[in-house]
N, C-alpha and C. Protein backbone atom coordinates (compact mmCIF):
# COMPACT_ATOMS: atom_id res chain seq x y z
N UNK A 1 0.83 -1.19 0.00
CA UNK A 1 0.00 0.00 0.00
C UNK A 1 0.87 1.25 0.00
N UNK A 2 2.20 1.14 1.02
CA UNK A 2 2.59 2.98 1.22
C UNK A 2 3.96 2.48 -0.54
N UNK A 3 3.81 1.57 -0.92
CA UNK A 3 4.52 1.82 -2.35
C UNK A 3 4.07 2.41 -3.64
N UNK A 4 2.80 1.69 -3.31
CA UNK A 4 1.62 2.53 -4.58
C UNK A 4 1.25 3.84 -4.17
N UNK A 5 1.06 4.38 -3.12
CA UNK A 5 0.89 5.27 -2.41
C UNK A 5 1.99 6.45 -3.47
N UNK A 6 3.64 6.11 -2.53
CA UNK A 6 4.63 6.61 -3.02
C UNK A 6 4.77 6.38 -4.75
N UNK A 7 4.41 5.28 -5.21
CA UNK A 7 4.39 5.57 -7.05
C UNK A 7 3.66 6.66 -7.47
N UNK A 8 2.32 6.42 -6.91
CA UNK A 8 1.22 8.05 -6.86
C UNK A 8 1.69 8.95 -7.19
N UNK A 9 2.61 9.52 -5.95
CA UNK A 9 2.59 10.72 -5.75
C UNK A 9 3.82 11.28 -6.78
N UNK A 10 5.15 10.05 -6.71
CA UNK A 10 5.86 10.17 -7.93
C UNK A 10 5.55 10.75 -9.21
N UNK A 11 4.48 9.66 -9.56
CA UNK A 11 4.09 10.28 -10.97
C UNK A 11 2.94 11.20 -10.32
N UNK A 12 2.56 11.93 -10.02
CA UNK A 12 2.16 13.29 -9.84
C UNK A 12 3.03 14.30 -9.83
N UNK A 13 4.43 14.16 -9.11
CA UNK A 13 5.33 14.76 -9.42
C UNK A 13 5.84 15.31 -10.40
N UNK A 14 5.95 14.02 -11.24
CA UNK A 14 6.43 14.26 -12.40
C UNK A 14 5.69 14.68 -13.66
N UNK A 15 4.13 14.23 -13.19
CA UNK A 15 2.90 15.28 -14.35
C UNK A 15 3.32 16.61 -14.26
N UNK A 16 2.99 17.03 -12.22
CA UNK A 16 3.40 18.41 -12.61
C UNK A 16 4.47 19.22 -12.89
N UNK A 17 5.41 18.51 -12.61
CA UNK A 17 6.92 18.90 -13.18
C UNK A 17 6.88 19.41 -14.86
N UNK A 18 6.04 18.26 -15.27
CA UNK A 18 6.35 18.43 -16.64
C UNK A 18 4.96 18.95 -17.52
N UNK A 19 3.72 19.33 -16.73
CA UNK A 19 2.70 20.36 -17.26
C UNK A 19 2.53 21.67 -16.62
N UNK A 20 3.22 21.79 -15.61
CA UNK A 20 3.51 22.74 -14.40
C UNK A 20 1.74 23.21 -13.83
N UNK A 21 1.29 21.93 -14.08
CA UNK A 21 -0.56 22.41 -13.21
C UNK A 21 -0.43 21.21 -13.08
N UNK A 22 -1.08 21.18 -11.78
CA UNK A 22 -1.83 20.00 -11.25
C UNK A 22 -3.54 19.63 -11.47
N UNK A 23 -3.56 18.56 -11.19
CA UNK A 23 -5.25 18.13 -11.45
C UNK A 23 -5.33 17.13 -10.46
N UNK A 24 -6.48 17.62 -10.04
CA UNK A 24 -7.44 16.49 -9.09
C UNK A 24 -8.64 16.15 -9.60
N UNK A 25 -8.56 14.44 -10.01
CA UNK A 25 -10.04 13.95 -11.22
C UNK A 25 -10.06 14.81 -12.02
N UNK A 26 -8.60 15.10 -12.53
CA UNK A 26 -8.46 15.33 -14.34
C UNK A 26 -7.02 14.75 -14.52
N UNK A 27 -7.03 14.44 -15.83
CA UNK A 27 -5.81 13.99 -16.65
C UNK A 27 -4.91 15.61 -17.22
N UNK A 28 -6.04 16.88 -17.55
CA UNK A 28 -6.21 17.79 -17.87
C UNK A 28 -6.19 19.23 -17.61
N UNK A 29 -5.07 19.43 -16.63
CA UNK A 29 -5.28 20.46 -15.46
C UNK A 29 -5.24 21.51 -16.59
N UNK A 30 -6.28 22.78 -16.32
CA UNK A 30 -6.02 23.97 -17.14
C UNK A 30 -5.39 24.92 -16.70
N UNK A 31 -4.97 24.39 -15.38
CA UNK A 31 -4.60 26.02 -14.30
C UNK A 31 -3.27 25.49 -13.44
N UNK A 32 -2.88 26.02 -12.90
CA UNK A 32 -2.05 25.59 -11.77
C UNK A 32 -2.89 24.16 -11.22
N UNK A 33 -3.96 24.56 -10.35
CA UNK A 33 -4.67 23.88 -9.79
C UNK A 33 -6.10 23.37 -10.57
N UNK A 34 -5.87 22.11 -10.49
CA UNK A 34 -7.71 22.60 -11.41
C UNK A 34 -8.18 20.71 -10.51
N UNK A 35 -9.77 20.98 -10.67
CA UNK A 35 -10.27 20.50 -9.74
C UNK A 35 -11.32 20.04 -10.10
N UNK A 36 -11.64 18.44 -10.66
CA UNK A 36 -12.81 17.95 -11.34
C UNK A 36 -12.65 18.05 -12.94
N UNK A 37 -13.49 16.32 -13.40
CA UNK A 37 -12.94 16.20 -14.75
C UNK A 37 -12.96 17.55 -15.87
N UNK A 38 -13.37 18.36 -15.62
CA UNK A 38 -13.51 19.33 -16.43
C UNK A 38 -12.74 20.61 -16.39
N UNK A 39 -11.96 20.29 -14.87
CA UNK A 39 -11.52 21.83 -14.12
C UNK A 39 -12.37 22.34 -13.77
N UNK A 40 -13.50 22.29 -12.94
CA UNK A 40 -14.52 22.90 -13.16
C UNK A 40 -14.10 23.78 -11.76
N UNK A 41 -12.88 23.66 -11.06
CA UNK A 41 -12.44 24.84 -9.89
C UNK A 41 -11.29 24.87 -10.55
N UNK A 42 -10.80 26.64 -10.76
CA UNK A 42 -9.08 26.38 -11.16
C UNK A 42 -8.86 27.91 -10.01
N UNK A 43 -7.35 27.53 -9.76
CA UNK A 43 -6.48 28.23 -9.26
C UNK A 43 -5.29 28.44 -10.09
N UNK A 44 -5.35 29.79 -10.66
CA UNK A 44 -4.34 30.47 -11.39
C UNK A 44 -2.97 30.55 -10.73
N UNK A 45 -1.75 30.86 -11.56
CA UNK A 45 0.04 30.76 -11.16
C UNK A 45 -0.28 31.65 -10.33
N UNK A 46 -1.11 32.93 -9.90
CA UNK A 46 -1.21 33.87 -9.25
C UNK A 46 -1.96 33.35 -7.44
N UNK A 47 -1.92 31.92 -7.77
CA UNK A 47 -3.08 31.83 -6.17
C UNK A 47 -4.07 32.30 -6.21
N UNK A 48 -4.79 32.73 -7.45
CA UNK A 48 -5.92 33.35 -7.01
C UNK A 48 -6.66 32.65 -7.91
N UNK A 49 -8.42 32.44 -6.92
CA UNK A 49 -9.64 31.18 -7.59
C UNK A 49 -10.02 31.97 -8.95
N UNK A 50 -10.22 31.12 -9.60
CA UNK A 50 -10.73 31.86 -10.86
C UNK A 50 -11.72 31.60 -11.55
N UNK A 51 -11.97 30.27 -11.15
CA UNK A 51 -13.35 29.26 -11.75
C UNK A 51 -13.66 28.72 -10.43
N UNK A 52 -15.13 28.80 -10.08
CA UNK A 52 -15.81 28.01 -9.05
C UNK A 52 -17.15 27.03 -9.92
N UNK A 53 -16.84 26.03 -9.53
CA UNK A 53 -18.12 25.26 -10.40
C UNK A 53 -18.48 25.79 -11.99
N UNK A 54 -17.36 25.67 -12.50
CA UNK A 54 -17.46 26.22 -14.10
C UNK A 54 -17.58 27.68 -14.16
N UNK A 55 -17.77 28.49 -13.47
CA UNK A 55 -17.76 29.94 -13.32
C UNK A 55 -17.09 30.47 -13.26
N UNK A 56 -16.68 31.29 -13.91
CA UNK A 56 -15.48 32.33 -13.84
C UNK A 56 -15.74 33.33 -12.86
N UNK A 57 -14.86 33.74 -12.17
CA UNK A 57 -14.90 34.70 -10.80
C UNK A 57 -13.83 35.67 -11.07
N UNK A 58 -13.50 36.44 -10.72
CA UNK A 58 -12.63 37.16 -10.49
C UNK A 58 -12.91 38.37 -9.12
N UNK A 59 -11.55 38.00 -7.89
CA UNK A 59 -11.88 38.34 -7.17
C UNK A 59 -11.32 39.74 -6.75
N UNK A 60 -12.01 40.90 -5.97
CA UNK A 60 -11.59 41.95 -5.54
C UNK A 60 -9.31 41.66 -5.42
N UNK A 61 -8.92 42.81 -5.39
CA UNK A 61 -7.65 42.77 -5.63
C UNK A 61 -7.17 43.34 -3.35
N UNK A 62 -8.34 43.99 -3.01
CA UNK A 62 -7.73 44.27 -1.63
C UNK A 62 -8.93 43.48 -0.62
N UNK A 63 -8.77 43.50 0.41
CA UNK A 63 -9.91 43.05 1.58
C UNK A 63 -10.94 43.83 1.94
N UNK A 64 -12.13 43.45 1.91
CA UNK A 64 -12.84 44.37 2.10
C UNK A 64 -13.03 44.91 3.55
N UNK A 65 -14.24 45.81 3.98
CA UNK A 65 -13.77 46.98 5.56
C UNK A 65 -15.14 45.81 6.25
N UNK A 66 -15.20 46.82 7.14
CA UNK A 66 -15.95 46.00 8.58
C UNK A 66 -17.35 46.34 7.69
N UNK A 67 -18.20 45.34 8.02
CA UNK A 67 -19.40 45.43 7.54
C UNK A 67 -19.56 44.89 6.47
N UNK A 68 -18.73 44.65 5.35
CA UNK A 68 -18.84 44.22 4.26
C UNK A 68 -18.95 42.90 3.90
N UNK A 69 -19.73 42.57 2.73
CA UNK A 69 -19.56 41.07 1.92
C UNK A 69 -18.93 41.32 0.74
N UNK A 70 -19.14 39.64 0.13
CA UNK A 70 -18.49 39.95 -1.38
C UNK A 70 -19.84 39.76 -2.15
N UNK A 71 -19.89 40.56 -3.01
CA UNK A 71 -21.04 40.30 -3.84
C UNK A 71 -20.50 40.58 -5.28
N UNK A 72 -21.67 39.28 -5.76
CA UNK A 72 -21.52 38.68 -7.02
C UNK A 72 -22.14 39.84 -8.06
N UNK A 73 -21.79 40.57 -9.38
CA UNK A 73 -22.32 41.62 -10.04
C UNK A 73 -22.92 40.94 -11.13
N UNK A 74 -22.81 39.89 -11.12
CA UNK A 74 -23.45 39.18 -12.58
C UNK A 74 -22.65 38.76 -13.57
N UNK A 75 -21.52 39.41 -13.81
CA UNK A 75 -20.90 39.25 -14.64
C UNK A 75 -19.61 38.19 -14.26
N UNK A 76 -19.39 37.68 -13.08
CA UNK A 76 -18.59 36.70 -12.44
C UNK A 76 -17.24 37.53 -11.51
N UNK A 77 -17.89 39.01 -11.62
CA UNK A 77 -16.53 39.61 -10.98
C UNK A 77 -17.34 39.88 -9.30
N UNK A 78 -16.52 39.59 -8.41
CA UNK A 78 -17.27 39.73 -6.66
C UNK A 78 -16.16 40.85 -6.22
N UNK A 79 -17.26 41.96 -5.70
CA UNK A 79 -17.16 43.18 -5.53
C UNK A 79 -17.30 43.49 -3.49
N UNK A 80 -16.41 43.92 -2.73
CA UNK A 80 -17.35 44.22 -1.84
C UNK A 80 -18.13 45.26 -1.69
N UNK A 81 -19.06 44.90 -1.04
CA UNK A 81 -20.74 46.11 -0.77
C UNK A 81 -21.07 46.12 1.04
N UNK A 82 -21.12 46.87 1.20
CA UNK A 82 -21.91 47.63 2.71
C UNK A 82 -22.93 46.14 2.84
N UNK A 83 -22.87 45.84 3.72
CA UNK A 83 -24.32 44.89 3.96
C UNK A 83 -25.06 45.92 4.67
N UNK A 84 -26.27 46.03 3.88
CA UNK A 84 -27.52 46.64 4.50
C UNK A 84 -28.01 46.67 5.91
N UNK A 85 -28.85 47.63 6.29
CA UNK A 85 -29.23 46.89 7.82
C UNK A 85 -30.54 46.85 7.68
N UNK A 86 -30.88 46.08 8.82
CA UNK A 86 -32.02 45.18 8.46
C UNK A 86 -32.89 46.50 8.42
N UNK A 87 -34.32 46.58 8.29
CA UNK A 87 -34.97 47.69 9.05
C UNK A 87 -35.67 46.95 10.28
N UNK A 88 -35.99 48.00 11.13
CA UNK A 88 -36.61 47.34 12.48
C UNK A 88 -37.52 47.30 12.57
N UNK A 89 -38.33 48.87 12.07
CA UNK A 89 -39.53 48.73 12.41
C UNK A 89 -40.10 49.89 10.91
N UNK A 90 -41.13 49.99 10.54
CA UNK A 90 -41.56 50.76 9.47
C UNK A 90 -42.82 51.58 10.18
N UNK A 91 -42.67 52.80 9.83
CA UNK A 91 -43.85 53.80 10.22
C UNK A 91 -44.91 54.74 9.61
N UNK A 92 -46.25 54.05 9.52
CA UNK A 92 -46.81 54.16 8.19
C UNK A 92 -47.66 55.84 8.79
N UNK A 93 -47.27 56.85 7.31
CA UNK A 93 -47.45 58.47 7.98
C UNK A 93 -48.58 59.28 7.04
N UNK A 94 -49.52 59.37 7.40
CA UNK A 94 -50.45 60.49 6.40
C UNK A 94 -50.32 61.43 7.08
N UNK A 95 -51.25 62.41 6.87
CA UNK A 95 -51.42 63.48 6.97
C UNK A 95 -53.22 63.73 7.41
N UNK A 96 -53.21 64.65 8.48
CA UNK A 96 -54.22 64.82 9.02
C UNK A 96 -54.69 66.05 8.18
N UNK A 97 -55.11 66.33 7.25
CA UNK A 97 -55.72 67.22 6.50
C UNK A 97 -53.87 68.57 6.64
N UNK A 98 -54.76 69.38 7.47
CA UNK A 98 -53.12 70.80 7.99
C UNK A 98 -52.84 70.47 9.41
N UNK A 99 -53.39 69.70 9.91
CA UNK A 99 -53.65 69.96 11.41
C UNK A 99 -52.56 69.09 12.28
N UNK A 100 -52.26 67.85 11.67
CA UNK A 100 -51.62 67.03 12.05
C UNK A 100 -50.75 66.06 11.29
N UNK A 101 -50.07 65.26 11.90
CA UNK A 101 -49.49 63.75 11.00
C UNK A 101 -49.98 62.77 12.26
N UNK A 102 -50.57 61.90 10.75
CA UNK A 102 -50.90 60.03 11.47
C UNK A 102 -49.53 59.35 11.52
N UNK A 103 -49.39 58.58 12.34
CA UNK A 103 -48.51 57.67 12.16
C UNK A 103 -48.67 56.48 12.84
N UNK A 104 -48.89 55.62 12.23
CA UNK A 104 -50.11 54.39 12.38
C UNK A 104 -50.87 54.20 12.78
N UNK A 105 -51.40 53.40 13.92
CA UNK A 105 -53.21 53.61 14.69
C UNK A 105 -53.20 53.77 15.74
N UNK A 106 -53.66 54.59 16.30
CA UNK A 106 -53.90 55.20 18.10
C UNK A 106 -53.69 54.08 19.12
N UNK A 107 -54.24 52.51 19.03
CA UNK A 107 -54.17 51.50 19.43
C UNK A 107 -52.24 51.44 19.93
N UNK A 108 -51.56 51.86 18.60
CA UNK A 108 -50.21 51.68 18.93
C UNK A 108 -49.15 52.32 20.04
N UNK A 109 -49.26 53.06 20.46
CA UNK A 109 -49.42 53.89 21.34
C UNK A 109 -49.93 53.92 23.12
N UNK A 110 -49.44 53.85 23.72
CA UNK A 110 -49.80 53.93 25.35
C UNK A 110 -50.60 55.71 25.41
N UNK A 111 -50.41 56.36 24.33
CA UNK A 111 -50.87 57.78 25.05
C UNK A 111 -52.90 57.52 24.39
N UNK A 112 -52.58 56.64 23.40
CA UNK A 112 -54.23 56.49 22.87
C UNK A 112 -53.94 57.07 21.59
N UNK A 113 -53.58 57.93 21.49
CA UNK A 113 -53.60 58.97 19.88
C UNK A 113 -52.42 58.88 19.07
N UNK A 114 -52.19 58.45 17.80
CA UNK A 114 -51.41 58.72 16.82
C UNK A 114 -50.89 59.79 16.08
N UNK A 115 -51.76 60.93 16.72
CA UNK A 115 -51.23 62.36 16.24
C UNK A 115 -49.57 63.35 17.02
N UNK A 116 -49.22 63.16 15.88
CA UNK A 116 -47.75 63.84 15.99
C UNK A 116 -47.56 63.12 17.90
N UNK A 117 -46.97 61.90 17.35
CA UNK A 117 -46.75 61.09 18.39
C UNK A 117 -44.99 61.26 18.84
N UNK A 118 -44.79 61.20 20.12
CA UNK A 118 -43.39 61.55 20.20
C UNK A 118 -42.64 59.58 19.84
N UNK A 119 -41.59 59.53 19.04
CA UNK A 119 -41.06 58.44 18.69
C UNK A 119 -40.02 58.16 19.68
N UNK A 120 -39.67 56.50 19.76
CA UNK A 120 -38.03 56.55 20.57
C UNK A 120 -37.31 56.03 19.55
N UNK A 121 -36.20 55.95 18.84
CA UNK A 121 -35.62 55.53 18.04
C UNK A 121 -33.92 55.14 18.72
N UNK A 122 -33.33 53.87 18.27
CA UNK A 122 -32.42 53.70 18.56
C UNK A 122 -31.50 53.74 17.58
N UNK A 123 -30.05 54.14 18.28
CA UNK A 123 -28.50 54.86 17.30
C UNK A 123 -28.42 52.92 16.91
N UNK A 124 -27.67 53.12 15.66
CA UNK A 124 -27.19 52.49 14.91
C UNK A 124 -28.56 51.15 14.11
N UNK A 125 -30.17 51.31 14.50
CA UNK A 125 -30.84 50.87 14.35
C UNK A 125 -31.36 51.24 12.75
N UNK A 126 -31.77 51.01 11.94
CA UNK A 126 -32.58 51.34 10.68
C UNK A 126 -34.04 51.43 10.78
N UNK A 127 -35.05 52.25 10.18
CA UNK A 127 -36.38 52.96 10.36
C UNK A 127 -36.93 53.39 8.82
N UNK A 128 -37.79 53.32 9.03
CA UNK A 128 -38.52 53.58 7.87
C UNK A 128 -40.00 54.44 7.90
N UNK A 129 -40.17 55.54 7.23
CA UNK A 129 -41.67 56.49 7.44
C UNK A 129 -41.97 55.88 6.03
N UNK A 130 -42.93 55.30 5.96
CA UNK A 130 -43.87 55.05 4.47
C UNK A 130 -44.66 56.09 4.48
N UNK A 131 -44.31 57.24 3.63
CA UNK A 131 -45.07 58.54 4.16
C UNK A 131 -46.28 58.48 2.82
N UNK A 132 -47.31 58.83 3.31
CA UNK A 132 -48.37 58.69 2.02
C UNK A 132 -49.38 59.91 2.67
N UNK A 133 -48.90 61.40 2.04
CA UNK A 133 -49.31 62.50 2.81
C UNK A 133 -49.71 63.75 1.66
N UNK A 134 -50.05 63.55 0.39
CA UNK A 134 -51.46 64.41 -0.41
C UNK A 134 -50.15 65.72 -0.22
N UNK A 135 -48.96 65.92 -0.44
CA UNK A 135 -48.51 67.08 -0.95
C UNK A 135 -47.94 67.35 0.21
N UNK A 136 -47.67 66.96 1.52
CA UNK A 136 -46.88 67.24 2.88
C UNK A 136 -45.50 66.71 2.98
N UNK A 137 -44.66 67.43 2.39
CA UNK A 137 -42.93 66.37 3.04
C UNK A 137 -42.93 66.31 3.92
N UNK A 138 -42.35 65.39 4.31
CA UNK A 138 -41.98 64.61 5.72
C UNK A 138 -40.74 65.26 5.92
N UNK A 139 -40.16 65.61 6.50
CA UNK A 139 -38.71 66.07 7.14
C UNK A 139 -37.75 65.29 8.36
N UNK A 140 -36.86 65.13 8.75
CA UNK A 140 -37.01 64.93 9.83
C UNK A 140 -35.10 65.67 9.73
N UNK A 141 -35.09 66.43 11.36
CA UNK A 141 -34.06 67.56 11.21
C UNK A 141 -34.08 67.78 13.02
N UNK A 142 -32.97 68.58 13.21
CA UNK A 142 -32.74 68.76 14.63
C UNK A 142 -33.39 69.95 15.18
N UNK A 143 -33.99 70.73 14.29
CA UNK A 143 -35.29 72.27 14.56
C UNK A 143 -35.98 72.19 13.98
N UNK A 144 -37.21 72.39 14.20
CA UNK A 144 -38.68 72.22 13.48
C UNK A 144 -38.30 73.15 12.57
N UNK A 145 -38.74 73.48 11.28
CA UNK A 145 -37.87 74.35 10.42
C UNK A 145 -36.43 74.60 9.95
N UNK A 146 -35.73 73.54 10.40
CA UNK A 146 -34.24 73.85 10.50
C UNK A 146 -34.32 72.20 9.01
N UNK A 147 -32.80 72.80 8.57
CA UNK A 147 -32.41 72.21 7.07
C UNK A 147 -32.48 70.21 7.84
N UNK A 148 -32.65 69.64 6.63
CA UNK A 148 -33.02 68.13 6.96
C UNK A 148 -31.58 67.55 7.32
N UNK A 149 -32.39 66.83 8.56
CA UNK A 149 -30.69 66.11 8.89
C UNK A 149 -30.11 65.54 7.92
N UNK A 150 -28.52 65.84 7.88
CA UNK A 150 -27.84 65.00 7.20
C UNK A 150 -26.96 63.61 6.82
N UNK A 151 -27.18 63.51 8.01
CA UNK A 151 -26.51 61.88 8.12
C UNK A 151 -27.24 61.00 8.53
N UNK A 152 -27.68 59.83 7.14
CA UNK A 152 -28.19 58.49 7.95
C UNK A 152 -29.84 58.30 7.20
N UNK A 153 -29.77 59.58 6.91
CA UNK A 153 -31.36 60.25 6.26
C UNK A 153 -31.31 59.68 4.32
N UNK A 154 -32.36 59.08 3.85
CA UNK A 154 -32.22 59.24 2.55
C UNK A 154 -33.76 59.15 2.18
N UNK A 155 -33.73 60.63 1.25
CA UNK A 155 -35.20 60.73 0.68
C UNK A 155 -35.50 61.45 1.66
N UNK A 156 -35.20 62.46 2.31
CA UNK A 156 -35.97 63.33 3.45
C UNK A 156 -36.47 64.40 2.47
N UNK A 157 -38.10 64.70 3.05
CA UNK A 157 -39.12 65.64 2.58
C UNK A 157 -40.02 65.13 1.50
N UNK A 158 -39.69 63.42 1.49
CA UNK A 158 -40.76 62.82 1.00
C UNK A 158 -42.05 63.59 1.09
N UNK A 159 -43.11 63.36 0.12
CA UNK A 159 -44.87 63.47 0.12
C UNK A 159 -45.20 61.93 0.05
N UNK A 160 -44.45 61.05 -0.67
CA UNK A 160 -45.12 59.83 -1.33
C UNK A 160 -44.07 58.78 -1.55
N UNK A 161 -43.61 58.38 -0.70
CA UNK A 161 -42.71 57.39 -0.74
C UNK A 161 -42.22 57.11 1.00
N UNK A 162 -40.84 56.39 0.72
CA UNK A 162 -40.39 55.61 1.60
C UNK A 162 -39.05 56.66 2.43
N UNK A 163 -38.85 57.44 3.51
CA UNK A 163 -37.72 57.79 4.19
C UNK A 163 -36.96 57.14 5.15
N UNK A 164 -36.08 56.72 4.69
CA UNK A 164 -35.14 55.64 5.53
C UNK A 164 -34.03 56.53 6.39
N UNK A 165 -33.89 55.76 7.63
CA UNK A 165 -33.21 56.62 8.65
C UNK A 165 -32.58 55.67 9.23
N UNK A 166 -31.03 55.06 9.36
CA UNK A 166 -30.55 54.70 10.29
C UNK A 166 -29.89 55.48 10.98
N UNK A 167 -30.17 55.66 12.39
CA UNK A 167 -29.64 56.34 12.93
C UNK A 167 -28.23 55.96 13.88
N UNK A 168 -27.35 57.28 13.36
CA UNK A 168 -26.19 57.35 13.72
C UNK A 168 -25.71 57.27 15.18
N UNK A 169 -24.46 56.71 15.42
CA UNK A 169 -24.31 56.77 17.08
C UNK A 169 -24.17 57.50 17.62
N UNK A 170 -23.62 58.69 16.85
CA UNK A 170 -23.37 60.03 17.99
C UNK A 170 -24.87 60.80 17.52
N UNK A 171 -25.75 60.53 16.89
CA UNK A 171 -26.79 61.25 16.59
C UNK A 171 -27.74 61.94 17.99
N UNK A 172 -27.87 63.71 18.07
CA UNK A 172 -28.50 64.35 19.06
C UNK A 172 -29.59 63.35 19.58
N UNK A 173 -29.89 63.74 21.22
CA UNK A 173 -30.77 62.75 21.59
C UNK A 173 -32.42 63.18 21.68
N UNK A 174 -31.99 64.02 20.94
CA UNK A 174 -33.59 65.03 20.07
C UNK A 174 -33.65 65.59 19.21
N UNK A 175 -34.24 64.49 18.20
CA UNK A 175 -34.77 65.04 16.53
C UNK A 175 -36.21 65.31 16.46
N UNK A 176 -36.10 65.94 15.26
CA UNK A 176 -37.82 65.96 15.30
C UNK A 176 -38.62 65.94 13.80
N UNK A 177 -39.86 65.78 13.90
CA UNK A 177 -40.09 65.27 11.92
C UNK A 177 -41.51 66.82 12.06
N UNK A 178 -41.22 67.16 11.14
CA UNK A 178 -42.59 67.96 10.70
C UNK A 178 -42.11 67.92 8.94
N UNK A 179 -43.54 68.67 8.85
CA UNK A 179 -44.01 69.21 7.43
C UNK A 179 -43.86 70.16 7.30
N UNK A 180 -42.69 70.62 6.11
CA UNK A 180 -41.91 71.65 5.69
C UNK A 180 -42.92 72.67 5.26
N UNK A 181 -44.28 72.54 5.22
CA UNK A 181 -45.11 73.18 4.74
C UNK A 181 -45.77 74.13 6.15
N UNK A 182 -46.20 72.97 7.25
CA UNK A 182 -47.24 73.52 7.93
C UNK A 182 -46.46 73.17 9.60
N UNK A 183 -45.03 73.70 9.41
CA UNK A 183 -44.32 73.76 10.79
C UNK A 183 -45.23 73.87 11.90
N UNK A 184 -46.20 74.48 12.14
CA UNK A 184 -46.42 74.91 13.39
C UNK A 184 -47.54 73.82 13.94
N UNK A 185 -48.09 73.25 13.01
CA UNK A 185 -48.82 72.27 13.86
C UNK A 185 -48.74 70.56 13.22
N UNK A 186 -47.98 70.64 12.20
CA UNK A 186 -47.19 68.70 11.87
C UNK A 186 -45.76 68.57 12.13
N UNK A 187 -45.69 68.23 13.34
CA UNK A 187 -44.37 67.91 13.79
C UNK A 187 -44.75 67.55 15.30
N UNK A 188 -43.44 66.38 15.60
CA UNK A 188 -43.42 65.35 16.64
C UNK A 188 -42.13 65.66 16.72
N UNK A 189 -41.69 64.74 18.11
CA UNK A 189 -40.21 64.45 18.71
C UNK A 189 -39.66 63.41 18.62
N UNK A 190 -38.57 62.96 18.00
CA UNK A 190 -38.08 61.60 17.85
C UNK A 190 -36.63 61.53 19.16
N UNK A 191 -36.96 60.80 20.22
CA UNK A 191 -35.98 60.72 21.36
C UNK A 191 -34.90 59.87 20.70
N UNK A 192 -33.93 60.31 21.15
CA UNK A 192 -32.97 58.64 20.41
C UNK A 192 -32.22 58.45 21.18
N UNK A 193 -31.80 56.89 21.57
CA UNK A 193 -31.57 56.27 22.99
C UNK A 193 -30.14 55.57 22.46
């Protein structure tokens, strides 16, 4: 057994000596390394994968940062990307004619009422206003009237869509959302913990 063993590896030696690629279940290595009758995994003179299951890959050239994956673009090249954060919770927002903002159903709430409800929101958490408000942007900013926050915010002053907010860790521990239109009576307090 350890002679055939040692003949093995001999003539493996000497394949790759003399095709300078190796193969595992091939006669046929296409790469340095190649892996299944077809090569269907190869590892290039460079160490780097290049075919996974018949697929051509080509991988980022540095490491990607904290937070990140590798993602696939379609075309077989893997890119890193931000992994998303989840959202936590979504907050569905009309508009009370001028008078007010809904934001979901009174039931939700310990005070009874959904009108310009004070929020708690947590730093480094993700949020969502599904604002559906007949011509009212949604804002959300550190002065009722004051320019829309800038970090963490995307799509602020929505009328009709989705404003996503993860909020930042050093973010003030009092924001607040009104309608850029009717400051003085659509706007709430968002605490952030």
């Amino acid at each position: 057994m350890k002679k055939a063993i040692f003949t093995s590896l001999i003539s493996l030696i000497y394949l790759a000596g003399y095709s300078q690629n190796v193969g595992i279940g091939t006669t046929n290595p296409l790469e340095k390394l190649s892996v299944g009758s077809t090569s269907q995994f190869r590892i290039d003179a460079n160490g780097n994968i290049i075919r996974i299951n018949n697929v051509p890959y080509s991988f980022p050239a540095t490491q990607g940062g904290l937070n990140q994956q590798l993602f696939n673009d379609g075309n077989g090249n893997l890119v890193w990307t931000t992994l998303a954060k989840p959202v936590v919770r979504i907050f569905n927002v009309t508009n009370n004619g001028l008078a007010s903002w809904f934001i979901d159903q009174n039931s939700d709430y310990a005070s009874g009422t959904n009108i310009n409800p004070g929020l708690v929101l947590y730093r480094g958490l993700t949020y969502q206003f599904a604002v559906n408000s007949a011509g009212h942007p949604f804002r959300i900013s550190t002065a009722v009237s004051g320019p829309g926050y800038p970090v963490g915010v995307t799509n602020n002053d929505a009328t009709n869509g989705i404003v996503t907010f993860t909020v930042p860790m050093d973010a003030p521990a009092i924001l607040v959302y009104y309608c850029t239109i009717h400051t003085a009576t659509m706007q709430g307090v968002l605490t952030i913990r």
